[in-house]
Protein backbone atom coordinates (compact mmCIF):
# COMPACT_ATOMS: atom_id res chain seq x y z
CA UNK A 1 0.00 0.00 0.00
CA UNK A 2 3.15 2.06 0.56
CA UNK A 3 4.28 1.67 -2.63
CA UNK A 4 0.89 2.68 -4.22
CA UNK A 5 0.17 5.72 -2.04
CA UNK A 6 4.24 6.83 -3.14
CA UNK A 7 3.46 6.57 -6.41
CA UNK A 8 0.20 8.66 -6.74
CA UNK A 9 1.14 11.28 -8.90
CA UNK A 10 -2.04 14.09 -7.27
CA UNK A 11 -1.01 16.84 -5.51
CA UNK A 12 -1.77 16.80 -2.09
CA UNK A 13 -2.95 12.70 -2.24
CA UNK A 14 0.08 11.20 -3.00
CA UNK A 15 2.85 10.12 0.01
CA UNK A 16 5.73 12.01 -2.05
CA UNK A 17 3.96 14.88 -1.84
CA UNK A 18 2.65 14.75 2.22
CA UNK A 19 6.68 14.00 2.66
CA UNK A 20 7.62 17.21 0.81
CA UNK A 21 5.56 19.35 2.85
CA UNK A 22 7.08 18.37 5.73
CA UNK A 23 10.24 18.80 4.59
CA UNK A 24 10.95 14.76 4.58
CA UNK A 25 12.68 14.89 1.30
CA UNK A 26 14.30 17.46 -1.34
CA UNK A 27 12.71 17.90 -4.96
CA UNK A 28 15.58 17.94 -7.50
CA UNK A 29 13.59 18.58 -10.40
CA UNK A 30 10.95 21.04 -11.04
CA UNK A 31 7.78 21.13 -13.02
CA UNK A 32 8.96 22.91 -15.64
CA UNK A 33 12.13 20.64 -15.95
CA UNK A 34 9.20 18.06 -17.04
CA UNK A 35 7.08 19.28 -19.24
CA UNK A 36 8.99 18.42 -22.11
CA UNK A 37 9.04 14.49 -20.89
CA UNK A 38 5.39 14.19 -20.32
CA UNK A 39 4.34 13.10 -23.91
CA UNK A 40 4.99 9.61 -24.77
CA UNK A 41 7.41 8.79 -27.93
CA UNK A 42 5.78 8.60 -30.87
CA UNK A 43 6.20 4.86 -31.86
CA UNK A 44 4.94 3.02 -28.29
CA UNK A 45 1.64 2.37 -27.47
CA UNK A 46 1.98 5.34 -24.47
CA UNK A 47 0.72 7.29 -27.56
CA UNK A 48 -2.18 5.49 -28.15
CA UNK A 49 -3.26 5.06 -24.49
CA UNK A 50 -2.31 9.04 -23.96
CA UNK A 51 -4.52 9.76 -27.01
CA UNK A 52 -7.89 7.52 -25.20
CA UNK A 53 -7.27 9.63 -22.13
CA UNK A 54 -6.93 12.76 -23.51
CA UNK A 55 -10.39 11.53 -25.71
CA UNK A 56 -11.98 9.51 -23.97
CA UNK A 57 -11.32 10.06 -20.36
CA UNK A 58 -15.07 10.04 -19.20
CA UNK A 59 -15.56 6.79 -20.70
CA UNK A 60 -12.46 4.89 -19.40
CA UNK A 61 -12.90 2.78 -16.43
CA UNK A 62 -8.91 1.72 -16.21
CA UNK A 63 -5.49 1.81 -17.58
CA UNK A 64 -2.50 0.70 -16.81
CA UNK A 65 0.74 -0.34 -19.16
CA UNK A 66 -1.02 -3.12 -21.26
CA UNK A 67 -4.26 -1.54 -21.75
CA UNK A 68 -6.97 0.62 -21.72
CA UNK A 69 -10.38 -0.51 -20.18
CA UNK A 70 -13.87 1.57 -21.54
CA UNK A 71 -17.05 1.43 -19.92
């Protein structure tokens, strides 16, 4: 559980973040250091499943690396 409350990428939800604010551990990169890594390459299938979020969001139940799950 950990693992998956470290990992959860919300502001304000996620354990990284509750860490930060106390002052638990140091952020080394910034949001704008990012921005430029948060589309996927062109040729994976992080495109397609990028492109059903960005489309389809109210209509997807799940989604993980292998695939994308529609209500």
């Amino acid at each position: 559980m950990i693992d998956l409350q470290y990992h959860d990428i919300r502001p304000g939800k996620g354990l990284y973040y509750k860490l930060e604010e106390s002052d638990a551990v140091d952020r080394i990169v910034t949001t704008t250091n990012l921005e430029g890594d948060l589309r996927p390459p062109k040729d994976t299938r992080g495109t397609s499943g990028a492109l059903c979020l960005q489309r389809y969001s109210d209509e997807i139940v799940s989604a993980s690396w292998d695939s994308v799950i529609f209500d």
